[in-house]
Protein backbone atom coordinates (compact mmCIF):
# COMPACT_ATOMS: atom_id res chain seq x y z
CA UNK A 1 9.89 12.47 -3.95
CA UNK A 2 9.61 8.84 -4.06
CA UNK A 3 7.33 6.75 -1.06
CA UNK A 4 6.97 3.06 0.19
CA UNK A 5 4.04 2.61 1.63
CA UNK A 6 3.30 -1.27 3.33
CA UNK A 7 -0.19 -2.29 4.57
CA UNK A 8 -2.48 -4.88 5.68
CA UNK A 9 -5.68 -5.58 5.89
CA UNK A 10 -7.75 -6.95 8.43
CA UNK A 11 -9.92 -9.67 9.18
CA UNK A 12 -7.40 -12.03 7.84
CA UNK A 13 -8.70 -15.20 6.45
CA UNK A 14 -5.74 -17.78 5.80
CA UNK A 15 -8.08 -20.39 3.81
CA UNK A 16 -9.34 -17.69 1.09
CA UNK A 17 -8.42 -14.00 0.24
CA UNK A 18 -11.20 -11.94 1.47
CA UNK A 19 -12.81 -9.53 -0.84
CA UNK A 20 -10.81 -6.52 0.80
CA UNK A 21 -7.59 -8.22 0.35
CA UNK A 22 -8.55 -8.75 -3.30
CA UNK A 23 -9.80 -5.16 -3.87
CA UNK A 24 -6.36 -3.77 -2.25
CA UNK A 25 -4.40 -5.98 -4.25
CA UNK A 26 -6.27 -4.73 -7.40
CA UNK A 27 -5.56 -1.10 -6.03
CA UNK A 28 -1.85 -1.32 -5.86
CA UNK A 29 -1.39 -3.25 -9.04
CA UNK A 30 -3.33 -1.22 -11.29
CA UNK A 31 -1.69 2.08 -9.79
CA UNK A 32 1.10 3.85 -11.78
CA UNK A 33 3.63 2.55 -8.85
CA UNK A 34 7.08 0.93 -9.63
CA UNK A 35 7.02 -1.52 -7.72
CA UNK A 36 4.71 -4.02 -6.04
CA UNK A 37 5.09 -6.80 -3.77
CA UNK A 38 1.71 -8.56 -2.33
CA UNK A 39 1.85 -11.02 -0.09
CA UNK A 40 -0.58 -13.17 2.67
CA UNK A 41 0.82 -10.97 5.44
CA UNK A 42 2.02 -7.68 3.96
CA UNK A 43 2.13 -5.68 1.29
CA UNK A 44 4.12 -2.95 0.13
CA UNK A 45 4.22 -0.50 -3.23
CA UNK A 46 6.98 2.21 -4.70
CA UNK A 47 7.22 5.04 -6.91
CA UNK A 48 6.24 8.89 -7.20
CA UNK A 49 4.62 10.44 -4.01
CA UNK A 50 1.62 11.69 -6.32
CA UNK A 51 0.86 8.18 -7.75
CA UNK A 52 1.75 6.49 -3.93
CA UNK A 53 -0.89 9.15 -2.30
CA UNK A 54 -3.44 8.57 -5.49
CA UNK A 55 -3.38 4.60 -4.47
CA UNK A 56 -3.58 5.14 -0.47
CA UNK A 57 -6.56 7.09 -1.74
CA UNK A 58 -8.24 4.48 -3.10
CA UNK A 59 -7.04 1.40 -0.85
CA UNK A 60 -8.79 3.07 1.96
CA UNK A 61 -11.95 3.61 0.44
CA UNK A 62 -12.11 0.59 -1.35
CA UNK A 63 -11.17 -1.42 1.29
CA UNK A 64 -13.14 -0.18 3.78
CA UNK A 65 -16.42 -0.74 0.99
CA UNK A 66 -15.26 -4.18 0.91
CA UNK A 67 -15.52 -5.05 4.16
CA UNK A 68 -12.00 -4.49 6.37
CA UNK A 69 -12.29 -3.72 9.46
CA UNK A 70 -8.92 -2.47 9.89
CA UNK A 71 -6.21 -0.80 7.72
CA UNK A 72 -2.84 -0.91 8.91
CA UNK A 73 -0.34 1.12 6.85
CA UNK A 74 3.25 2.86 7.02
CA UNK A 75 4.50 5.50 4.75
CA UNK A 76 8.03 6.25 4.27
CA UNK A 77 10.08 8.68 2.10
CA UNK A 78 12.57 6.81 0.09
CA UNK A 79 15.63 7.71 -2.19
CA UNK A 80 16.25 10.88 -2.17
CA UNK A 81 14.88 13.04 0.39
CA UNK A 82 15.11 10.04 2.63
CA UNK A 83 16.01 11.08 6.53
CA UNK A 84 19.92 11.73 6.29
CA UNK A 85 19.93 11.70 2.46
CA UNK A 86 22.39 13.99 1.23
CA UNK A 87 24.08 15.52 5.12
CA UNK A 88 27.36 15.40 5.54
């Protein structure tokens, strides 16, 4: 099975990537994901559910150590096994 997961981080700081933003992005980019896209506002990461769930893992707890205050994220199931994949 293959997830997306998108997140945020919170406080944001618009002058200088806080230290939570920094650890996430470090997260998500060192994970075993195939794809990653980080921006000021949102982020999101691809690939295997195993290696997805491994780096939600660690984004939470590392964030959270790092100082954010709030975690918003969204997981969704992608490709196939997506909602409607494969009816006819």
């Amino acid at each position: 099975m293959r997830l997306r997961v998108e997140f945020t981080t919170e406080p944001f700081d618009l002058d200088e990537a806080p230290a939570h933003a920094v650890v996430a992005r470090e997260v998500v980019e060192a994970a075993e994901l195939d794809e990653v896209d980080v921006g000021p506002f949102g982020n999101t990461a691809e690939g295997g559910s195993d290696a997805v769930l491994t780096a939600v893992d660690a984004l939470l707890r590392r964030s959270l150590e790092a100082g954010a205050t709030r975690i918003s994220l969204q997981v969704n199931v992608v490709g196939p096994g997506a909602e409607g994949e494969g009816e006819r």
